[in-house]
Structures are given as structure tokens and as C-alpha cells.
N, C-alpha and C. Protein backbone atom coordinates (compact mmCIF):
# COMPACT_ATOMS: atom_id res chain seq x y z
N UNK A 1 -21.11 -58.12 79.57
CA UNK A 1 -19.79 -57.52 79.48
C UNK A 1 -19.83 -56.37 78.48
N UNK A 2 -19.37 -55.59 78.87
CA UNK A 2 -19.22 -54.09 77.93
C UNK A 2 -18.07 -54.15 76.76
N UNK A 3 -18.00 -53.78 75.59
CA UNK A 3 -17.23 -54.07 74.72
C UNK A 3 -15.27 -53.23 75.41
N UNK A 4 -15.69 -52.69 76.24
CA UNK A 4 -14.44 -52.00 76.77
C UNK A 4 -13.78 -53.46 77.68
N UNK A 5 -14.74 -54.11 78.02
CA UNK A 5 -13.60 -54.96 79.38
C UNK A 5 -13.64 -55.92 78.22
N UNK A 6 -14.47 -56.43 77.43
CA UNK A 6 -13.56 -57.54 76.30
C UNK A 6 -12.29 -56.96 75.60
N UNK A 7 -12.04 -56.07 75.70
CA UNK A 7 -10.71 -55.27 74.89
C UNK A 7 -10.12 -55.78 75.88
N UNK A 8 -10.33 -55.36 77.26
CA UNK A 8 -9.31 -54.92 78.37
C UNK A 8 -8.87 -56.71 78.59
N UNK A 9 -9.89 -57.39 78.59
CA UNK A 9 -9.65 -58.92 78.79
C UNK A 9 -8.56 -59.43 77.69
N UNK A 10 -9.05 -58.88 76.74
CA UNK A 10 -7.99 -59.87 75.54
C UNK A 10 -6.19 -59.16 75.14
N UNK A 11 -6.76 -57.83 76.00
CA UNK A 11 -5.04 -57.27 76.17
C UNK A 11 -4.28 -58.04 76.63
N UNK A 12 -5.03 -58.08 78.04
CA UNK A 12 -4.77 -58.78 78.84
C UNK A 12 -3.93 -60.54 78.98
N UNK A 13 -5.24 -61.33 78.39
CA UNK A 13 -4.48 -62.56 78.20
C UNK A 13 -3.59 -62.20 77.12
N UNK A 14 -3.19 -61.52 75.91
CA UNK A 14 -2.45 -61.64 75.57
C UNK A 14 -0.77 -60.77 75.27
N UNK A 15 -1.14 -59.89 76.63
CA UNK A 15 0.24 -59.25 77.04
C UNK A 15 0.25 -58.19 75.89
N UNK A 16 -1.01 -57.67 74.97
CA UNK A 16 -0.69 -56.88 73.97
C UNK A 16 0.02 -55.11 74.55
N UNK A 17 0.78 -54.71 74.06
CA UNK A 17 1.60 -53.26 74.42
C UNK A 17 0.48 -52.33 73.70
N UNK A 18 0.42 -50.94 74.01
CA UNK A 18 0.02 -50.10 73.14
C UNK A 18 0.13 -50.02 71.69
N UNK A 19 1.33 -50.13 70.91
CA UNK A 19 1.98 -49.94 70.12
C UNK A 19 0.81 -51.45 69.24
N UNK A 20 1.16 -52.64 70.19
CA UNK A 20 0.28 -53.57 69.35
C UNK A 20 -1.12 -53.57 68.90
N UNK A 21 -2.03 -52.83 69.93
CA UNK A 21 -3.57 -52.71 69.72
C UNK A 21 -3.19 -51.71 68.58
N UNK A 22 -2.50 -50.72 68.30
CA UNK A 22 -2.38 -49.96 67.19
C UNK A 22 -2.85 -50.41 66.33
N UNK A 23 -1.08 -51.55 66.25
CA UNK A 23 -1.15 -52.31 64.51
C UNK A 23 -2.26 -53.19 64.48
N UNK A 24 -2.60 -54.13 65.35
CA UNK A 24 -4.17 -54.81 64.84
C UNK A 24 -5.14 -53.57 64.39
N UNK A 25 -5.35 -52.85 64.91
CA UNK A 25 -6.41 -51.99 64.33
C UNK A 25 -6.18 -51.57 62.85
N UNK A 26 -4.86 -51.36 62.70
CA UNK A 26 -4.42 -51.13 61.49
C UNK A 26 -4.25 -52.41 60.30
N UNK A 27 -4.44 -53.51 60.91
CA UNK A 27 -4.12 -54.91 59.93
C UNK A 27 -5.73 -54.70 59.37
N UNK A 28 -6.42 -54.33 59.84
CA UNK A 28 -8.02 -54.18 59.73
C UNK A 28 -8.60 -53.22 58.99
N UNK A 29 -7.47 -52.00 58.75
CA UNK A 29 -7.52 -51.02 58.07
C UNK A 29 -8.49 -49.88 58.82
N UNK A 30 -7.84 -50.01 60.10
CA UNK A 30 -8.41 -48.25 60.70
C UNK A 30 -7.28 -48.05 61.29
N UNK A 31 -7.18 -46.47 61.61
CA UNK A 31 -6.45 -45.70 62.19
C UNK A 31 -6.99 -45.61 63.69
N UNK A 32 -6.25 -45.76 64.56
CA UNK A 32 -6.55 -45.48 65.90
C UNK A 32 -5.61 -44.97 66.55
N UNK A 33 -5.59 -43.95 67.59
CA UNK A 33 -4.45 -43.06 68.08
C UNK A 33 -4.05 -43.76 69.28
N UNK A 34 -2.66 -43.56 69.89
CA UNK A 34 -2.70 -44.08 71.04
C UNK A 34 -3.79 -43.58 72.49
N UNK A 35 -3.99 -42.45 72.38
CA UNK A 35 -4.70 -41.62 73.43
C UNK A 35 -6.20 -42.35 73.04
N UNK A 36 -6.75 -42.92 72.05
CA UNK A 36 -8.25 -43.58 71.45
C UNK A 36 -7.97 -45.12 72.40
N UNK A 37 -6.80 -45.93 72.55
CA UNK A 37 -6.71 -47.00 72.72
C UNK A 37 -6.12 -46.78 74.30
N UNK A 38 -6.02 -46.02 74.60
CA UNK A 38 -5.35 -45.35 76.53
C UNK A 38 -7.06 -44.97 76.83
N UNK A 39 -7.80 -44.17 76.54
CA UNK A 39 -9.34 -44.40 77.21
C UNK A 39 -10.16 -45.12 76.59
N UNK A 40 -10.19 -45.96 75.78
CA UNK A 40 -10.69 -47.42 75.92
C UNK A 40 -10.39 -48.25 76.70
N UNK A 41 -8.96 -48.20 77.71
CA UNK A 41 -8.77 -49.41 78.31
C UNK A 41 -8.68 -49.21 79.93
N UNK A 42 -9.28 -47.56 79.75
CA UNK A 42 -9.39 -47.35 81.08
C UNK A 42 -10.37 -47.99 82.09
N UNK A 43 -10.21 -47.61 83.55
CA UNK A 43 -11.32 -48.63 84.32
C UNK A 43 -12.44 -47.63 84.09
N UNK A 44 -13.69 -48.82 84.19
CA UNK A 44 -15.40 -48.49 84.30
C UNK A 44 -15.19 -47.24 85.19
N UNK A 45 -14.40 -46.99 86.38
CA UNK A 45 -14.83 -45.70 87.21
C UNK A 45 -14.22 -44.17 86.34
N UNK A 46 -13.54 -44.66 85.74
CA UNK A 46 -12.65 -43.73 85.85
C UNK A 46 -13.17 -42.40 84.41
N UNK A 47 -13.34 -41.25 85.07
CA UNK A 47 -14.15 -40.10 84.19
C UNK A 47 -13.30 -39.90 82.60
N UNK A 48 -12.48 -40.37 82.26
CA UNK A 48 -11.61 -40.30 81.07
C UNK A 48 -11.95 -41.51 80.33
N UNK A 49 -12.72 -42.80 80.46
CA UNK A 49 -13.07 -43.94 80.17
C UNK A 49 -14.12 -43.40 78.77
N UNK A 50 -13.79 -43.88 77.66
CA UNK A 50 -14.53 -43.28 76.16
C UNK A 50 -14.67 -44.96 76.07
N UNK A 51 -16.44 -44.85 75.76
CA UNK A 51 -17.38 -46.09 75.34
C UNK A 51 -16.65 -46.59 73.67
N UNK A 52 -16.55 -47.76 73.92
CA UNK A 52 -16.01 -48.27 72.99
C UNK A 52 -17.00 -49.10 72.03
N UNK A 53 -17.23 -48.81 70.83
CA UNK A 53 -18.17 -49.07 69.76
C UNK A 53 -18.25 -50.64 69.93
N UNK A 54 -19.26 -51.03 68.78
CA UNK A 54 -19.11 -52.43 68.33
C UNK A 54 -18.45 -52.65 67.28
N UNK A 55 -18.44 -51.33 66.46
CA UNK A 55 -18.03 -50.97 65.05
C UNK A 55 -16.26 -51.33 65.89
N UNK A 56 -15.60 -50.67 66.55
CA UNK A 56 -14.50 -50.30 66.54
C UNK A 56 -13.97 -51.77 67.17
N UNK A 57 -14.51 -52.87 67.96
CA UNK A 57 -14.34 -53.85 68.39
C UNK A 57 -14.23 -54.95 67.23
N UNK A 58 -15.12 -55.07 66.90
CA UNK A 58 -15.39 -55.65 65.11
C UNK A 58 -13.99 -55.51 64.57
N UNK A 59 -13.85 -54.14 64.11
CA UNK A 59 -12.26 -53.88 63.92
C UNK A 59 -11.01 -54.28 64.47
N UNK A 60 -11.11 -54.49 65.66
CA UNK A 60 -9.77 -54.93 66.24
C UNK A 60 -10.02 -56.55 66.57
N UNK A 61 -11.05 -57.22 66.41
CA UNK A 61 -11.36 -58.41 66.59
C UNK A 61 -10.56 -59.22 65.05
N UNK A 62 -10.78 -58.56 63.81
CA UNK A 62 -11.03 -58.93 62.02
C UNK A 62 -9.08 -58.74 62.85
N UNK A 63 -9.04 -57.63 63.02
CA UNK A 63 -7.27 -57.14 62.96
C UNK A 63 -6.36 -58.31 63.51
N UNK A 64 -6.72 -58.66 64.70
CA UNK A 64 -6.34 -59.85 65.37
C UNK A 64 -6.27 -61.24 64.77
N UNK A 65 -7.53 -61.27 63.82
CA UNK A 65 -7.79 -62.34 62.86
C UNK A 65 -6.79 -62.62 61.39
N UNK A 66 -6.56 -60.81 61.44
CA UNK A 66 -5.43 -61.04 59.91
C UNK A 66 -4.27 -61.10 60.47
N UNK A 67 -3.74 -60.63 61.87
CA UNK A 67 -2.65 -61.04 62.67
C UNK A 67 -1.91 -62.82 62.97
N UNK A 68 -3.17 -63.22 63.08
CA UNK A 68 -2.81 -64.68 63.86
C UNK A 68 -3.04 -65.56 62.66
N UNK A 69 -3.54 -65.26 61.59
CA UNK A 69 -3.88 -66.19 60.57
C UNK A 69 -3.66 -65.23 58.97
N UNK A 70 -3.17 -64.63 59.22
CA UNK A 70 -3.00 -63.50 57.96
C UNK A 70 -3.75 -63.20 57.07
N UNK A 71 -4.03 -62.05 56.47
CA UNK A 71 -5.15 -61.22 55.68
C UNK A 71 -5.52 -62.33 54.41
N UNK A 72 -6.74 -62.27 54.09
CA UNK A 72 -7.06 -63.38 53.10
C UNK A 72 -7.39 -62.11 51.90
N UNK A 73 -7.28 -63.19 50.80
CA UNK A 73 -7.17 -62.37 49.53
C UNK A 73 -8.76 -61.71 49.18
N UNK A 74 -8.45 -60.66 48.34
CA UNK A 74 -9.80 -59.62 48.29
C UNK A 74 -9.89 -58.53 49.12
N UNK A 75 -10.91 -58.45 49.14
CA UNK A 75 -12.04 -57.68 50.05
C UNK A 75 -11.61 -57.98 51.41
N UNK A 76 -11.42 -57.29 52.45
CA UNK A 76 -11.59 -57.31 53.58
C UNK A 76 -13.33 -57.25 54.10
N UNK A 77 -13.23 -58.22 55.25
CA UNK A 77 -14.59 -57.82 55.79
C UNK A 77 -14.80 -57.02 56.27
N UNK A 78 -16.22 -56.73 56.45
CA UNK A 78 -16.73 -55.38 56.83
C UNK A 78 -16.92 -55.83 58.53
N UNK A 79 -16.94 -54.70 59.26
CA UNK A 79 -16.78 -54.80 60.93
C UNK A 79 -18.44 -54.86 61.05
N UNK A 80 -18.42 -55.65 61.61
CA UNK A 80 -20.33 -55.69 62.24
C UNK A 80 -20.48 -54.30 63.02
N UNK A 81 -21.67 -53.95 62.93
CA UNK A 81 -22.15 -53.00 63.54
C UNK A 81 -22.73 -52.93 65.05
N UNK A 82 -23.47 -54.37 65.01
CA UNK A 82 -23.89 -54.74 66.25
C UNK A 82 -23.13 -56.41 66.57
N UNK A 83 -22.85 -56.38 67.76
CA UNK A 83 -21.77 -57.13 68.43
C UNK A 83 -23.32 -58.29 69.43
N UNK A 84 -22.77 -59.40 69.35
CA UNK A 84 -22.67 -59.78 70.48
C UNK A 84 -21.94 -61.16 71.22
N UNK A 85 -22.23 -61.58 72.57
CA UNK A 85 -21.28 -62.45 73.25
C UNK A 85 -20.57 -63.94 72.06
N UNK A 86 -21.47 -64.09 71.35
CA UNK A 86 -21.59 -65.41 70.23
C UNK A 86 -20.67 -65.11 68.84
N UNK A 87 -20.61 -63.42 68.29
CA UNK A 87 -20.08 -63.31 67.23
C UNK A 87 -18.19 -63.11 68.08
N UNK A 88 -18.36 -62.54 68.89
CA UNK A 88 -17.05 -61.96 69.70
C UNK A 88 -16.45 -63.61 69.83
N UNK A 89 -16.65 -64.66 70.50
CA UNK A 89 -16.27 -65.67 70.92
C UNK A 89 -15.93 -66.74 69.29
N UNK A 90 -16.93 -66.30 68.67
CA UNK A 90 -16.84 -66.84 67.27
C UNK A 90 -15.61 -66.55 66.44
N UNK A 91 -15.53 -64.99 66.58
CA UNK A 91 -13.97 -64.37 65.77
C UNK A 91 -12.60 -64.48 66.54
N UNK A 92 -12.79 -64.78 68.21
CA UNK A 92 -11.90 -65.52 68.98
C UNK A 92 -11.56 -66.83 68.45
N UNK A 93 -12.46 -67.55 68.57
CA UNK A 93 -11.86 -69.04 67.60
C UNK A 93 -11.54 -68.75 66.85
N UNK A 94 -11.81 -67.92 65.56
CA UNK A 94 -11.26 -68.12 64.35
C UNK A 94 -9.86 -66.99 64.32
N UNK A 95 -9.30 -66.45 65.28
CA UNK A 95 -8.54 -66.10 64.90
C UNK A 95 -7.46 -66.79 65.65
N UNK A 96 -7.72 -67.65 66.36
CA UNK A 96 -6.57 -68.55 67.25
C UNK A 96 -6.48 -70.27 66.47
N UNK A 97 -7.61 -70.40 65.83
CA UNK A 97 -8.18 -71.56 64.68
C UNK A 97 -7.86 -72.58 65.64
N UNK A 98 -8.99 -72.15 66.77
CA UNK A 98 -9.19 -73.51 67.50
C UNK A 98 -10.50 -74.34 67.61
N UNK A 99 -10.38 -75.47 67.66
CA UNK A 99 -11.18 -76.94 67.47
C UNK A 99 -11.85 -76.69 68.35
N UNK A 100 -13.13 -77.26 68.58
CA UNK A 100 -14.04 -77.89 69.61
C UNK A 100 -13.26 -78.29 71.09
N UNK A 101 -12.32 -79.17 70.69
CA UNK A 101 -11.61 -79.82 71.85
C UNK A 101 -10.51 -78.81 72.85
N UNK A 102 -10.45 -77.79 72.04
CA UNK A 102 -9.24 -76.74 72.37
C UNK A 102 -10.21 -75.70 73.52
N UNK A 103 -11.46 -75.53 72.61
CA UNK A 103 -12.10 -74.47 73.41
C UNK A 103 -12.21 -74.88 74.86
N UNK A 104 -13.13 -76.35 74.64
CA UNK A 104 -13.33 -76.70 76.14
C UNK A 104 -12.18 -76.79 76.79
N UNK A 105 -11.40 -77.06 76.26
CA UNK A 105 -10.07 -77.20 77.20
C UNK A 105 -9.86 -75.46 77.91
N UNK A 106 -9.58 -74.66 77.09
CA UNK A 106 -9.49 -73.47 77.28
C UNK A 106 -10.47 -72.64 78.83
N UNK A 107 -11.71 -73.47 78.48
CA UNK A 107 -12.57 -73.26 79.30
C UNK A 107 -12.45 -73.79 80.67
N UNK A 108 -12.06 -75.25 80.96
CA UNK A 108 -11.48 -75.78 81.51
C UNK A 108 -11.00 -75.59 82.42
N UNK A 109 -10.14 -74.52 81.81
CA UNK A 109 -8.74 -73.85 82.27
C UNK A 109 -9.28 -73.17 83.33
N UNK A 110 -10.54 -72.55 83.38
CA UNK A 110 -11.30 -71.37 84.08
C UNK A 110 -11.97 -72.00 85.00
N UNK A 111 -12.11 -73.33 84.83
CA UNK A 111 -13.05 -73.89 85.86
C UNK A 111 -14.57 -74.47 85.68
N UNK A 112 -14.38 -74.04 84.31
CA UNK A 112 -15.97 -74.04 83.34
C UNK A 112 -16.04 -75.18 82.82
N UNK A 113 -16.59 -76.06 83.09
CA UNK A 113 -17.08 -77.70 82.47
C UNK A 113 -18.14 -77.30 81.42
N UNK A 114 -17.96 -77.43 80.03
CA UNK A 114 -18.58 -76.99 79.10
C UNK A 114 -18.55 -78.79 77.53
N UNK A 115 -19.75 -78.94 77.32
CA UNK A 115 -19.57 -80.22 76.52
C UNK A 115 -19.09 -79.29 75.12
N UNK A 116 -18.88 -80.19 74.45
CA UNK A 116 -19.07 -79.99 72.89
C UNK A 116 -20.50 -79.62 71.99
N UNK A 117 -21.37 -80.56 73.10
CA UNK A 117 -22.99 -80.19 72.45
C UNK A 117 -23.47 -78.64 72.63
N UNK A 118 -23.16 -78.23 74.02
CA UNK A 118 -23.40 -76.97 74.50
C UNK A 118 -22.47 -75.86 73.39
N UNK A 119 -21.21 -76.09 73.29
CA UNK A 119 -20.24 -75.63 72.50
C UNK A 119 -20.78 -75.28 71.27
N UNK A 120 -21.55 -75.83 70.51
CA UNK A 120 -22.46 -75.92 68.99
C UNK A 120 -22.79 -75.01 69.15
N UNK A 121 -23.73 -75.57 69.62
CA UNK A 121 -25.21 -73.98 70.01
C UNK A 121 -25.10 -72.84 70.38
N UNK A 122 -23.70 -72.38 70.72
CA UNK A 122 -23.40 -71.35 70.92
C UNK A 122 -22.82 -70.79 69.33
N UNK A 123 -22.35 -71.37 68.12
CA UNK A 123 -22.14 -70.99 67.07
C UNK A 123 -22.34 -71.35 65.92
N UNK A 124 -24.03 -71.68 66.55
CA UNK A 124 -25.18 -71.84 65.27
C UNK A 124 -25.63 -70.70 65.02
N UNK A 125 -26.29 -70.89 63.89
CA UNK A 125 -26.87 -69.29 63.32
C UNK A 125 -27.96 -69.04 64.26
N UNK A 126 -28.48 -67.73 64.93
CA UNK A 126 -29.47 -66.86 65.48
C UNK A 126 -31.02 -68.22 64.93
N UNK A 127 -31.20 -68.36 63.78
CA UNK A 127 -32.61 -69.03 63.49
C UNK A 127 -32.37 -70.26 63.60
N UNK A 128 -31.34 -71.46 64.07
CA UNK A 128 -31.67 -72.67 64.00
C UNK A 128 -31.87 -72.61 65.24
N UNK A 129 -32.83 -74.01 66.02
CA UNK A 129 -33.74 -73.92 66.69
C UNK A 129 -32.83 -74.67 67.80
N UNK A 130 -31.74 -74.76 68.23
CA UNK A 130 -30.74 -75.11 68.87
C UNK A 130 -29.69 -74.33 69.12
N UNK A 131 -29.91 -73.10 68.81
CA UNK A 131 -29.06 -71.85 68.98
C UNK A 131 -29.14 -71.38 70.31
N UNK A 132 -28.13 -71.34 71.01
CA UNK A 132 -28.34 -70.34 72.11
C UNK A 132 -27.39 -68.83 72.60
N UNK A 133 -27.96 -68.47 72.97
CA UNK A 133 -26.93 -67.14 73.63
C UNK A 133 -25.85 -66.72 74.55
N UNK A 134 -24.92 -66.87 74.02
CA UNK A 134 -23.88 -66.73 74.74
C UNK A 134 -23.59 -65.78 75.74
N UNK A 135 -23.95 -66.82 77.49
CA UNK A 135 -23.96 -65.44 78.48
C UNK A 135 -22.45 -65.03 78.92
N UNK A 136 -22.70 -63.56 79.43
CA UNK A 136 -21.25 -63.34 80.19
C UNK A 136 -20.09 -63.86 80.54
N UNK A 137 -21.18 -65.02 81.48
CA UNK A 137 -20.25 -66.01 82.45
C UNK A 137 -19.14 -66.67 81.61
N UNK A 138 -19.86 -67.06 80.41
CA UNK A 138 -19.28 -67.66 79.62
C UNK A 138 -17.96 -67.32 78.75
N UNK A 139 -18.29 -65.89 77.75
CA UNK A 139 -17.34 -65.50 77.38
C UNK A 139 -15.93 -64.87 78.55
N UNK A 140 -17.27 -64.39 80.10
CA UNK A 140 -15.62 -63.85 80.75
C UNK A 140 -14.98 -65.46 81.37
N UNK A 141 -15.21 -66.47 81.21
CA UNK A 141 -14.38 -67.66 81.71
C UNK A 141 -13.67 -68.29 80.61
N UNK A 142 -14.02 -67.64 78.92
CA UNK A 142 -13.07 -68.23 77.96
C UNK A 142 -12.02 -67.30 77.77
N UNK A 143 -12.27 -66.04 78.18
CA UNK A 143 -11.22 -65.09 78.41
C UNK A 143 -10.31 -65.17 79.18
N UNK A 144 -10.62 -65.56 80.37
CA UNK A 144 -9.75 -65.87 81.52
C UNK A 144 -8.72 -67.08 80.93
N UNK A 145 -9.49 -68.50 80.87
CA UNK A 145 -9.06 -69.53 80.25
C UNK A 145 -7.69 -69.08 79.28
N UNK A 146 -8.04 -68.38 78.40
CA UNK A 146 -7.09 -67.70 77.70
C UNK A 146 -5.57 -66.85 78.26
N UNK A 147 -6.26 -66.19 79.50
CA UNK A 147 -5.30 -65.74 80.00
C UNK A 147 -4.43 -66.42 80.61
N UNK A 148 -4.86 -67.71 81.10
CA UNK A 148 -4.30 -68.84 81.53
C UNK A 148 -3.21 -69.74 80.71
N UNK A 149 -4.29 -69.50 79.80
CA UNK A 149 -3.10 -70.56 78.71
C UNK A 149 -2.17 -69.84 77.96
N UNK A 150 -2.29 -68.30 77.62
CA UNK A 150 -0.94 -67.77 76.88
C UNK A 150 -0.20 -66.72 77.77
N UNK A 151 -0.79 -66.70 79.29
CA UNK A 151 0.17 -65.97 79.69
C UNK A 151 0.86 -66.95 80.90
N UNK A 152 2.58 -67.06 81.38
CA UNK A 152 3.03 -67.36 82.13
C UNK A 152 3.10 -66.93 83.83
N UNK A 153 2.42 -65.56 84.05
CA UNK A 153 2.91 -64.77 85.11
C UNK A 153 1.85 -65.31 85.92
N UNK A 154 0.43 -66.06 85.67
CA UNK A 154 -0.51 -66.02 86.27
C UNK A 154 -0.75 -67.37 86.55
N UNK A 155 -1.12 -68.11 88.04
CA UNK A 155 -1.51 -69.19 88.62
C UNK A 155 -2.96 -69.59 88.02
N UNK A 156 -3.39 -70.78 87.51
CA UNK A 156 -4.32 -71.33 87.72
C UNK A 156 -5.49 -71.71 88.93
N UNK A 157 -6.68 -71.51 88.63
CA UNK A 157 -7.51 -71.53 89.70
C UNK A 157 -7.65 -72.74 90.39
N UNK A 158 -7.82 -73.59 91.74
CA UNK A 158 -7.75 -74.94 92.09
C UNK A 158 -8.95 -75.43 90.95
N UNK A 159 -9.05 -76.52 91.09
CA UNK A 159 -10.11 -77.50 89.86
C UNK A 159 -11.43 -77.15 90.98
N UNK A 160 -12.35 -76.92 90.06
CA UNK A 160 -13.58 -77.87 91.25
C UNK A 160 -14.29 -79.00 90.66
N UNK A 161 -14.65 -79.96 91.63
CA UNK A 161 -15.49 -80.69 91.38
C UNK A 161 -16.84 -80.69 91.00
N UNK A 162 -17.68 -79.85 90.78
CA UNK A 162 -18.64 -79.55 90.79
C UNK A 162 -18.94 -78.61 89.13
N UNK A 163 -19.71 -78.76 88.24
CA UNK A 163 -19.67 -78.10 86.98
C UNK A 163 -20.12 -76.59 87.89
N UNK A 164 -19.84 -75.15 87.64
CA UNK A 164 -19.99 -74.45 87.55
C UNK A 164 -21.03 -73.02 86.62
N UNK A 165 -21.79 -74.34 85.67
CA UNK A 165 -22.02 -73.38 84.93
C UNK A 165 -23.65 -74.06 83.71
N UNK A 166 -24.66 -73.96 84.16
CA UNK A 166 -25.61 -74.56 83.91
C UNK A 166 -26.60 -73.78 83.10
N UNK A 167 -27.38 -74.38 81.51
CA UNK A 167 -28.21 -73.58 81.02
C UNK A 167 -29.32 -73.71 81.78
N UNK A 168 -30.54 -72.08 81.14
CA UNK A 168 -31.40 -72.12 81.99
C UNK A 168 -32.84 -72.20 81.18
């Protein structure tokens, strides 16, 4: 997933307006224009579509984090430079301060049968030897999940019987 459709995903589940991606960017302490946050959220085809950093994602990820759980005293953190599927899903939990039991549920929601053991290993550190990498599939079905659970306008997918989603 490109750091542009995780923006576009988490607008998304959470009904954010222009005006709002602003102020998160700004709870984070950057300036972003509306016309910066209108071609970031444009589609992959479209020739006006401006690549959206890790730096600048980082930023609106921390922003979201001092939003939903409010700015902690000190120092603000610094925005990672390099992003990936494990730190993004990591600053998702922590800015919604959800449990083990919430995620899978969340996941759930998407159709994704995911344990708690699998759940770990996705937010262990890079060197313990039970760490794994958080693919696509994954973060775009906790996104969805999400969109499921905080937005009203949108139907749930039928259940399947069958887990969907297997390490390799």
C-alpha cells in the first residue's frame, strides 16, 4: 500500500473533512495547505496526485494520536522517516488505545480471522526472532474493519467461513 491510499483509507473510515486533516497535521506541529492535503488524496490515476512522504504520514499519524488521546507532556515525537505496514498499524492502535481483543475484532469486521499470537508478532521489535511483517492484506483489512466500525453509511461484508488470510 502506498502511503497516499493509507491517508485516503483512514479519511475515509473516519469521515475526516479537509479542514480536519489540516488540524491533525497541525496537533503534530506542521503546517499543511489545503491544496497539499486535495493532491494527496487524489486517485493513483490521476496527473495532479503529489507522492506523499513517510515523513509527512508520520506526521499526521503522531497528529491523530495527540487528537484521540491528547498531546503528552514535553517533547513531541519526532515523525519517522521511514514508514512501514507494522509502525503505521502500531500508531493506529495507539491512537484509538485499542487491546488485543479490539483489534481482532476490528479485523473481524473485514472478514480477517487473525489470533492474538499472530497479532504479537506483528508488534514486536524488527530483531526478536518472532517478529513478522506486516503484509498489505493485512493493514488494508484493519482499515476497512475500521471503516466498518466508525462509520454508519456502510454495510458489512457477509461472514465467511473459511479464514482468509494465512502466513507464509
Amino acid at each position: 500500500m502506498t502511503n497516499n491510499d493509507i491517508l485516503r483509507r483512514i479519511r475515509y473510515a473516519f469521515d475526516f473533512s479537509d479542514s480536519k486533516m489540516i488540524a491533525l497535521f497541525a496537533l503534530a506541529d506542521s503546517e499543511v495547505t489545503r491544496e497539499q492535503v486535495s493532491a494527496w488524496l487524489k486517485k493513483d490515476d490521476d496527473p495532479a496526485l503529489q507522492e506523499l512522504g513517510a515523513c509527512e504520514l508520520a506526521t499526521f499519524l503522531n497528529g491523530l494520536i495527540n487528537d484521540k488521546r491528547g498531546k503528552r507532556e514535553g517533547s513531541q515525537p519526532e515523525p519517522e522517516k521511514c514508514l512501514n505496514n507494522n509502525i503505521v498499524f502500531r500508531k493506529l492502535r495507539i491512537a484509538l488505545n485499542l487491546k488485543d481483543d479490539d483489534v481482532v475484532n476490528v479485523l473481524s469486521l473485514a472478514n480477517l480471522r487473525f489470533s492474538k499470537h499472530e497479532l504479537s508478532a506483528l508488534f514486536r521489535k524488527p530483531e526478536h526472532k518472532h517478529y513478522r511483517m506486516c503484509k498489505d492484506q493485512v493493514l488494508r483489512n484493519f482499515l476497512s474493519g475500521l471503516a466498518l466500525q466508525y462509520r454508519t453509511d456502510i454495510k458489512p461484508p457477509k461472514k465467511l467461513e473459511k479464514p482468509v488470510f494465512k502466513w507464509e
